[in-house]
C-alpha atoms as a PDB file:
ATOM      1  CA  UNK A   1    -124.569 -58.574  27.237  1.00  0.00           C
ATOM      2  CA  UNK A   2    -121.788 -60.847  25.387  1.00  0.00           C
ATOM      3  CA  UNK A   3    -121.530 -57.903  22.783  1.00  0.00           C
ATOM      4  CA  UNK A   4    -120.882 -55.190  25.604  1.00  0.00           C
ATOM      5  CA  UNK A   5    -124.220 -53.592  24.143  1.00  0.00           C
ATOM      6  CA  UNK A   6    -124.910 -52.830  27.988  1.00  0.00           C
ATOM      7  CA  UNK A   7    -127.906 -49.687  26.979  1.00  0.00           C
ATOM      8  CA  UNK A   8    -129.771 -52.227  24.706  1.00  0.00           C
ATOM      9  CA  UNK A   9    -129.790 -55.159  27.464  1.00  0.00           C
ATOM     10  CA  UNK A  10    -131.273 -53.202  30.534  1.00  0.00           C
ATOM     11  CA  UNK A  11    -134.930 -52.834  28.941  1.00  0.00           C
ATOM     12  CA  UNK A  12    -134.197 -56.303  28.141  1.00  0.00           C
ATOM     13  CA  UNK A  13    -133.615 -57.208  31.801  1.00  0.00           C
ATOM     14  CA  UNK A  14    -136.075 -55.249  33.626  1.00  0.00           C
ATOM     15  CA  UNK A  15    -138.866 -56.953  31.203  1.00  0.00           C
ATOM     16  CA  UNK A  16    -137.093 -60.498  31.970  1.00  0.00           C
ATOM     17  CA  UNK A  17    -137.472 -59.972  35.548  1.00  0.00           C
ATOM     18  CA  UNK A  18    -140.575 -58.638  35.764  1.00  0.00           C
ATOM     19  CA  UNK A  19    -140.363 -55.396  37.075  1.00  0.00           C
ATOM     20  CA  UNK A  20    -142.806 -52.639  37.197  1.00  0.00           C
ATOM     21  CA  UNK A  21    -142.837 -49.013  36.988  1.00  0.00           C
ATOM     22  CA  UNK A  22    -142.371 -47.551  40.800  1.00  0.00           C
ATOM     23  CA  UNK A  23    -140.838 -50.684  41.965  1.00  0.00           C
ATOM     24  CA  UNK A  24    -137.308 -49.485  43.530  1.00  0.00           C
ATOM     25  CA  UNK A  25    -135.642 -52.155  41.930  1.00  0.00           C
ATOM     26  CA  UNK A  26    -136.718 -50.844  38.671  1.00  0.00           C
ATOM     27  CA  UNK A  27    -135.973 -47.307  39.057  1.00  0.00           C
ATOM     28  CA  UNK A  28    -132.086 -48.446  40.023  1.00  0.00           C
ATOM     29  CA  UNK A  29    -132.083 -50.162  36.650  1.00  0.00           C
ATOM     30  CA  UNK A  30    -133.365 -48.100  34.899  1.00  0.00           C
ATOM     31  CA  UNK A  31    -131.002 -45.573  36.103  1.00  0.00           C
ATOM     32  CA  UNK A  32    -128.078 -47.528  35.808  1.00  0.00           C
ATOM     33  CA  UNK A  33    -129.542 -47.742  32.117  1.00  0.00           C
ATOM     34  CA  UNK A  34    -129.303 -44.304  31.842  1.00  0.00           C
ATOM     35  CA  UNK A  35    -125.841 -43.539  33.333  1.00  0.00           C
ATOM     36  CA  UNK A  36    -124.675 -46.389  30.131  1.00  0.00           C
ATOM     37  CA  UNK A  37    -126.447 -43.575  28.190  1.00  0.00           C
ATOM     38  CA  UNK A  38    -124.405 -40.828  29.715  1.00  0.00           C
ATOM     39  CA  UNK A  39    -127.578 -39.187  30.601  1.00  0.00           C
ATOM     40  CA  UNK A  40    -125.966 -38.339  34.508  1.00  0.00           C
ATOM     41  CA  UNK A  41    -128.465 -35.786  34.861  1.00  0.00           C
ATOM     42  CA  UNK A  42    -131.998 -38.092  34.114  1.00  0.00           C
ATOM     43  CA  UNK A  43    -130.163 -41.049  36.569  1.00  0.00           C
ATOM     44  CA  UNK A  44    -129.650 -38.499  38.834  1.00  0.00           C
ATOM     45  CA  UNK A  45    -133.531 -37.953  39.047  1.00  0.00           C
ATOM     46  CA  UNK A  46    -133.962 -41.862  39.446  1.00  0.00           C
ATOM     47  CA  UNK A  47    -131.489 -42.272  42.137  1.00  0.00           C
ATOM     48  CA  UNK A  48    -132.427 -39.439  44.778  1.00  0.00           C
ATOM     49  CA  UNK A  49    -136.026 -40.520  45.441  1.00  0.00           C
ATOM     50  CA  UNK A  50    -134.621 -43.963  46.101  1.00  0.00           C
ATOM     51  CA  UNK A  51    -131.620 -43.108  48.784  1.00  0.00           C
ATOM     52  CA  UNK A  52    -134.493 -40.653  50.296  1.00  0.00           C
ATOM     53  CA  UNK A  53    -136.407 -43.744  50.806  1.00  0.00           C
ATOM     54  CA  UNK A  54    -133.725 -45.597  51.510  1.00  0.00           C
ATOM     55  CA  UNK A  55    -130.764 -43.187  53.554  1.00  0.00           C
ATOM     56  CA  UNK A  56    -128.858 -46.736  54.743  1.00  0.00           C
ATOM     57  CA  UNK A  57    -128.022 -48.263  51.702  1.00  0.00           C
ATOM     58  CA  UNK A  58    -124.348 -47.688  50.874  1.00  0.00           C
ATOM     59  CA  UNK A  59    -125.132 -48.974  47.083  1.00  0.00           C
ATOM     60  CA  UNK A  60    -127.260 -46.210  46.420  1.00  0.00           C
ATOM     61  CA  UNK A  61    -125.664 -43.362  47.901  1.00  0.00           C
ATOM     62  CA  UNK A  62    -122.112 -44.770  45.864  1.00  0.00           C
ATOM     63  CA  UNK A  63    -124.321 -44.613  42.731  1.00  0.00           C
ATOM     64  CA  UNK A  64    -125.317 -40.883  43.560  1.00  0.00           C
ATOM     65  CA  UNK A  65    -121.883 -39.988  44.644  1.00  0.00           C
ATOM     66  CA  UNK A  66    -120.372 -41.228  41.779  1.00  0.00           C
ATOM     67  CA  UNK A  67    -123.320 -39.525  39.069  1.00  0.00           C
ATOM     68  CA  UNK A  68    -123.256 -36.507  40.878  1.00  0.00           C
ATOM     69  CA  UNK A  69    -119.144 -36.834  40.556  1.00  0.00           C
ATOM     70  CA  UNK A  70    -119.717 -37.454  36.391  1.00  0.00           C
ATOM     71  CA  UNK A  71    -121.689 -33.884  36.470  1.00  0.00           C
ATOM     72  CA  UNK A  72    -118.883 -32.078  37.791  1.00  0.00           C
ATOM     73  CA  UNK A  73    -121.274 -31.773  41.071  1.00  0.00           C
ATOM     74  CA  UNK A  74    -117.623 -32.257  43.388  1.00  0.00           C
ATOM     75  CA  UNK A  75    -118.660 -31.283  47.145  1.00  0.00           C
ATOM     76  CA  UNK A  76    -122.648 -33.115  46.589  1.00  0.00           C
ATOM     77  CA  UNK A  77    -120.625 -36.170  45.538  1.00  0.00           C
ATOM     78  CA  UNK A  78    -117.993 -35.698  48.023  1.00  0.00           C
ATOM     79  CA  UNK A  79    -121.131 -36.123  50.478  1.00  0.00           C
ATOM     80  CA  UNK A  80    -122.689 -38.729  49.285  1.00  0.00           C
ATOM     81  CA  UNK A  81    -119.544 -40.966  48.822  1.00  0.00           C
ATOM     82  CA  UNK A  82    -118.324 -40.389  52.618  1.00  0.00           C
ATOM     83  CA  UNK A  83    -121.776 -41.524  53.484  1.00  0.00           C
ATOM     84  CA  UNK A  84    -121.333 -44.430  51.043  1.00  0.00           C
ATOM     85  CA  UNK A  85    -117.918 -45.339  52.872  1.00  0.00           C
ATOM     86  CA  UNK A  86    -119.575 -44.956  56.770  1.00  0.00           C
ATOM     87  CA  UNK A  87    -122.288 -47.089  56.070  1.00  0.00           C
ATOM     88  CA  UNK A  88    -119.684 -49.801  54.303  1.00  0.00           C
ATOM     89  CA  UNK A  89    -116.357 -49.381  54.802  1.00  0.00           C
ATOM     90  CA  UNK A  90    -115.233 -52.463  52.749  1.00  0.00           C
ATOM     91  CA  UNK A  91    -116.031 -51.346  49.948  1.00  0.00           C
ATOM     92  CA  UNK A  92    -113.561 -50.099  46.795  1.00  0.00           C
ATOM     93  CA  UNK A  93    -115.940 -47.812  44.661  1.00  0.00           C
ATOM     94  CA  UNK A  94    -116.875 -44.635  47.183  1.00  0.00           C
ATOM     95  CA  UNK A  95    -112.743 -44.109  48.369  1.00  0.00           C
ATOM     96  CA  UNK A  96    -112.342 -44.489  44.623  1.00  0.00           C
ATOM     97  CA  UNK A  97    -114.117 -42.297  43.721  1.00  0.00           C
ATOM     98  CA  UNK A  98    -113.163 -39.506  46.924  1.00  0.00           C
ATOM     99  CA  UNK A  99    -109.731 -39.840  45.651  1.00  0.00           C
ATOM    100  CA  UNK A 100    -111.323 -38.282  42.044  1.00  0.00           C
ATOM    101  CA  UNK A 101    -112.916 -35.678  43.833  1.00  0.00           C
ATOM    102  CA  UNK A 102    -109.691 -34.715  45.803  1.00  0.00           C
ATOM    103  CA  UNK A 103    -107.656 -34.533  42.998  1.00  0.00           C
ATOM    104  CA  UNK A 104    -110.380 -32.769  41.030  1.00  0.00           C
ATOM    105  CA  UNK A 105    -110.176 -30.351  44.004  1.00  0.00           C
ATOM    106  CA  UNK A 106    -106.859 -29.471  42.944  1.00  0.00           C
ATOM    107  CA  UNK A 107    -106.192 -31.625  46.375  1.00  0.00           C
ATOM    108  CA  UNK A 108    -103.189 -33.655  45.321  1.00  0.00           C
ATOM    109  CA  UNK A 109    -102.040 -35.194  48.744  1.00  0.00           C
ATOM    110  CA  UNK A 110    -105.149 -36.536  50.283  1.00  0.00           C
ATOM    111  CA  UNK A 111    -105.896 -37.552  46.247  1.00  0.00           C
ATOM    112  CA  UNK A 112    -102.805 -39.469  46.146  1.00  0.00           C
ATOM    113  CA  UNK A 113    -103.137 -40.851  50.141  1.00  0.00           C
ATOM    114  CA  UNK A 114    -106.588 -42.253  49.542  1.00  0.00           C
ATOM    115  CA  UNK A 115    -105.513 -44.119  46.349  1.00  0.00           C
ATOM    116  CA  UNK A 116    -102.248 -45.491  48.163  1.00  0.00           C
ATOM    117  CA  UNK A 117    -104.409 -47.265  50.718  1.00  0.00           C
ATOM    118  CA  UNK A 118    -106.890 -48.313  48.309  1.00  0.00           C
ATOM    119  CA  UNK A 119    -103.715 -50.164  46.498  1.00  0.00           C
ATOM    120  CA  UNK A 120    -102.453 -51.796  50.035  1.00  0.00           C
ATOM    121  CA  UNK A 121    -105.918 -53.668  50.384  1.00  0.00           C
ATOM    122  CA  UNK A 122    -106.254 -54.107  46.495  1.00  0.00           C
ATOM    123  CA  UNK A 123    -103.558 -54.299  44.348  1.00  0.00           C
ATOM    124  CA  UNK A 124    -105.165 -54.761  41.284  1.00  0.00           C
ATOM    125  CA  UNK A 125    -107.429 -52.804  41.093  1.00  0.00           C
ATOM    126  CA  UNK A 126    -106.612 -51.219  37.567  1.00  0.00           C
ATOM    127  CA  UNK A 127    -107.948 -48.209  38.048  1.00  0.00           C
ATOM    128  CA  UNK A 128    -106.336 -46.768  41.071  1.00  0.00           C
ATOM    129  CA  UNK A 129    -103.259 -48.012  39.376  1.00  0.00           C
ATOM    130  CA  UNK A 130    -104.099 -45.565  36.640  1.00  0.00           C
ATOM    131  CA  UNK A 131    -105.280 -42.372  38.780  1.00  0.00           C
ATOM    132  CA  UNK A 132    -101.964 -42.492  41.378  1.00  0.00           C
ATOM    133  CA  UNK A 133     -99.901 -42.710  38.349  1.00  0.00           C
ATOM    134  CA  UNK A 134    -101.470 -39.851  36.496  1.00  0.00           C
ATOM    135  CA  UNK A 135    -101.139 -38.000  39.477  1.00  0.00           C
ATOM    136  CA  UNK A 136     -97.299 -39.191  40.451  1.00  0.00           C
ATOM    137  CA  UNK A 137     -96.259 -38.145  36.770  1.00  0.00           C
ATOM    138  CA  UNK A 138     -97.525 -34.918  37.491  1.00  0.00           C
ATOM    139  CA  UNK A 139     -95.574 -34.593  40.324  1.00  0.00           C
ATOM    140  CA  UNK A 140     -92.543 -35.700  38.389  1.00  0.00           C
ATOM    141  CA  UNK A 141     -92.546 -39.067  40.073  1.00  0.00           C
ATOM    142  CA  UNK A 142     -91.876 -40.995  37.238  1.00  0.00           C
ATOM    143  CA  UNK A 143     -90.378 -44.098  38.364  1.00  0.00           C
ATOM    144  CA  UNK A 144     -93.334 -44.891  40.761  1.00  0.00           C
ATOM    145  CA  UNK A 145     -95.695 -43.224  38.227  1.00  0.00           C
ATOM    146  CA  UNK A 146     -93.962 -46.046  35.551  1.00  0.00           C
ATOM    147  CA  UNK A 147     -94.261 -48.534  37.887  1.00  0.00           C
ATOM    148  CA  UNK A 148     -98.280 -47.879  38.528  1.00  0.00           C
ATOM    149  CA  UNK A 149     -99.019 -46.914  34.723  1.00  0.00           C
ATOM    150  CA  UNK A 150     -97.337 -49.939  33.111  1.00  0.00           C
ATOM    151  CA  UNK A 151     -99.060 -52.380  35.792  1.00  0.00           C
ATOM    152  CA  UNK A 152    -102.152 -50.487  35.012  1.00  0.00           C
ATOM    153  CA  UNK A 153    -102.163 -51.427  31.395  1.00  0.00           C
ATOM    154  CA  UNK A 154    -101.428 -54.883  31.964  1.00  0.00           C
ATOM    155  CA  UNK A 155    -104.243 -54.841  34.437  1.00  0.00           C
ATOM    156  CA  UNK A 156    -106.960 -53.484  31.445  1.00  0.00           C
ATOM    157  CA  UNK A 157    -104.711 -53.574  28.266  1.00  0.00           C
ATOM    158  CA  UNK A 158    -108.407 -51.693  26.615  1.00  0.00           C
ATOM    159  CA  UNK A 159    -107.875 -48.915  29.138  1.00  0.00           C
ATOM    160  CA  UNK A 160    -107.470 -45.469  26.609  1.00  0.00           C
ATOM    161  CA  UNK A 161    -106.422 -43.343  29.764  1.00  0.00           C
ATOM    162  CA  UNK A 162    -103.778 -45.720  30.780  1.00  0.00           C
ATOM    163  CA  UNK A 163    -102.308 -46.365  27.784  1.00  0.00           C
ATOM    164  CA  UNK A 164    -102.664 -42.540  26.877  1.00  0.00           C
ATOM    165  CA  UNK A 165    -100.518 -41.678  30.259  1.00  0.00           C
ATOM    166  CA  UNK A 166     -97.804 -44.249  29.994  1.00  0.00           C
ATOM    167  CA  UNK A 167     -97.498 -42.736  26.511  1.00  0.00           C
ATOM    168  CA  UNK A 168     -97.357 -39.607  28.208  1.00  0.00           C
ATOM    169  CA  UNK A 169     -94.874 -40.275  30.337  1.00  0.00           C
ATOM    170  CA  UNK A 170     -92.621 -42.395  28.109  1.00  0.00           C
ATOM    171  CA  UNK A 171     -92.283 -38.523  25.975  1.00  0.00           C
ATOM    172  CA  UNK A 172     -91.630 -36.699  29.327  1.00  0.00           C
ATOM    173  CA  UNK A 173     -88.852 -39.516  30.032  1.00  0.00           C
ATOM    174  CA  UNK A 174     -87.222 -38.994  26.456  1.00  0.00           C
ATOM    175  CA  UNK A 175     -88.650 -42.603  25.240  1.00  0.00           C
ATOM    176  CA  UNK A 176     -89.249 -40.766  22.020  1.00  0.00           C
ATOM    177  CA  UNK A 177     -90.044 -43.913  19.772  1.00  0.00           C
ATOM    178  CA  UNK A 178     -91.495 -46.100  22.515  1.00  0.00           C
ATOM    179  CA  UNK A 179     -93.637 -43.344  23.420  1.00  0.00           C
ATOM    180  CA  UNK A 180     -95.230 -42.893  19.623  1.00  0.00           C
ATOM    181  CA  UNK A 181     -95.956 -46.576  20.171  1.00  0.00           C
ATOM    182  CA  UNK A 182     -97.897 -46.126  23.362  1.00  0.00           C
ATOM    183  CA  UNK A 183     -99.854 -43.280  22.036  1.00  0.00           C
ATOM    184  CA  UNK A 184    -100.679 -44.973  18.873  1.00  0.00           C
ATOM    185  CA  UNK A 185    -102.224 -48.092  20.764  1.00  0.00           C
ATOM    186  CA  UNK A 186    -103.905 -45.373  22.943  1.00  0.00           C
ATOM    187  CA  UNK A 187    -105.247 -43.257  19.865  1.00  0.00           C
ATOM    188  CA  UNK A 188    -106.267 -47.024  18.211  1.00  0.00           C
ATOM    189  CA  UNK A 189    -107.949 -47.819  21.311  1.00  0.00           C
ATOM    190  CA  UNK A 190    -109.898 -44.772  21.385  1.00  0.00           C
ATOM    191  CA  UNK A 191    -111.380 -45.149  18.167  1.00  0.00           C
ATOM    192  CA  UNK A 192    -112.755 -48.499  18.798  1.00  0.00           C
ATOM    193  CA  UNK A 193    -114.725 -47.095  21.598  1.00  0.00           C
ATOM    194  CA  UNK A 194    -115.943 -44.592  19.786  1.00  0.00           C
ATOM    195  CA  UNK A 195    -116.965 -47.155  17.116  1.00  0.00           C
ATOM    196  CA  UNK A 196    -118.390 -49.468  19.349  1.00  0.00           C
ATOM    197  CA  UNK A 197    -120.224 -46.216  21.084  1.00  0.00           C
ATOM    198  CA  UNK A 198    -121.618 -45.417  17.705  1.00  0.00           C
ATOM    199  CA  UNK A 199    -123.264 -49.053  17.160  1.00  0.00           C
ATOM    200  CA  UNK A 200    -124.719 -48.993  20.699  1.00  0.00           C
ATOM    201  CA  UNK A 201    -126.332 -45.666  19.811  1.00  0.00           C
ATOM    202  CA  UNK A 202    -127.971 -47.124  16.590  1.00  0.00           C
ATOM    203  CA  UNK A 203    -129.471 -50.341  18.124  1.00  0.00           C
ATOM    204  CA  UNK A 204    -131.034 -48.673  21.460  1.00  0.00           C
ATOM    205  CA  UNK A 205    -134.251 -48.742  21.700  1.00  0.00           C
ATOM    206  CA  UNK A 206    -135.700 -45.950  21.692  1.00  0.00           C
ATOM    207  CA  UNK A 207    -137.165 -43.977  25.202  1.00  0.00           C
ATOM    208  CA  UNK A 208    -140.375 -44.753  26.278  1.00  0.00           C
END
């Protein structure tokens, strides 16, 4: 876990707590081990048998929402994550996440409604910041857009897509040189995660 090796520590876990096969509690973590995989599909499989079992439990329809949104699967997860939100409307993930699925709708408004309200009951959360300034740029907004994306990265100075966009932006804006900048540390950030992707990859254990 300290080395962000997050694939390689869930076998770990589920032996340290003592889970077994069929368990619910082990099928959740072992999909959660497989959505650090990117295997959406295989967590997919995991999660549905559970919120069958289980149709009250906000966690698990957000974790099928939000897999089903990472397979391009937009009115399932659209489903899933309103359910998520009725059974606990507290929470930050699902209306996240519906505000992804709206703009990946091509719906811009409700996209950029949803995301506003998220930001009046939590400010920092990073990456709202980042998704209502993506989609304020493209609506030549770029003051508020500036605003969002710069308070973004200092939010998650790691994140690729907010660096990337302020980057962006800064070009659009005619920041020529401080926009090279911002795309550099974007491009620099980038491959690190792909580094650090290709080290997790060569310590997992392998599928049993």
């Amino acid at each position: 876990l300290k080395m962000d090796l997050l694939e390689d520590a869930e076998p770990a876990l589920i032996r340290a707590a003592g889970l077994r096969p069929g368990e619910p509690a082990y099928q959740y973590t072992l999909a959660v081990a497989k959505v650090g995989k990117r295997q959406y599909e295989a967590a997919q499989g995991l999660l549905e048998p559970l919120a069958l079992k289980r149709p009250g439990d906000a966690q698990l329809q957000y974790a099928l929402g939000s897999v089903l949104y990472m397979q391009g699967h937009l009115a399932e997860a659209d489903a899933r994550l309103r359910e998520s939100l009725r059974l606990d409307a507290d929470q930050v993930a699902s209306p996240y996440y519906l505000a992804l699925v709206a703009r990946d709708q091509g719906h811009d408004a409700e996209a950029i409604e949803r995301l506003e309200e998220l930001l009046r009951r939590y400010p920092d959360h990073a990456s709202s910041c980042e998704a209502l300034g993506g989609l304020l740029m493209n609506g030549r907004r770029y003051p508020e857009a500036e605003r969002l994306l710069r308070r973004a990265v200092e939010l998650n100075p790691k994140s690729v897509k907010a660096n990337y966009q302020l980057g962006l932006l800064l070009a659009r804006t005619g920041r020529r040189e401080e926009a090279d900048k911002q795309l550099a540390m974007a491009k620099s950030l980038r491959e690190e995660d792909d580094a650090t992707s290709r080290l997790q990859l060569r310590l997992l254990e392998p599928d049993r």
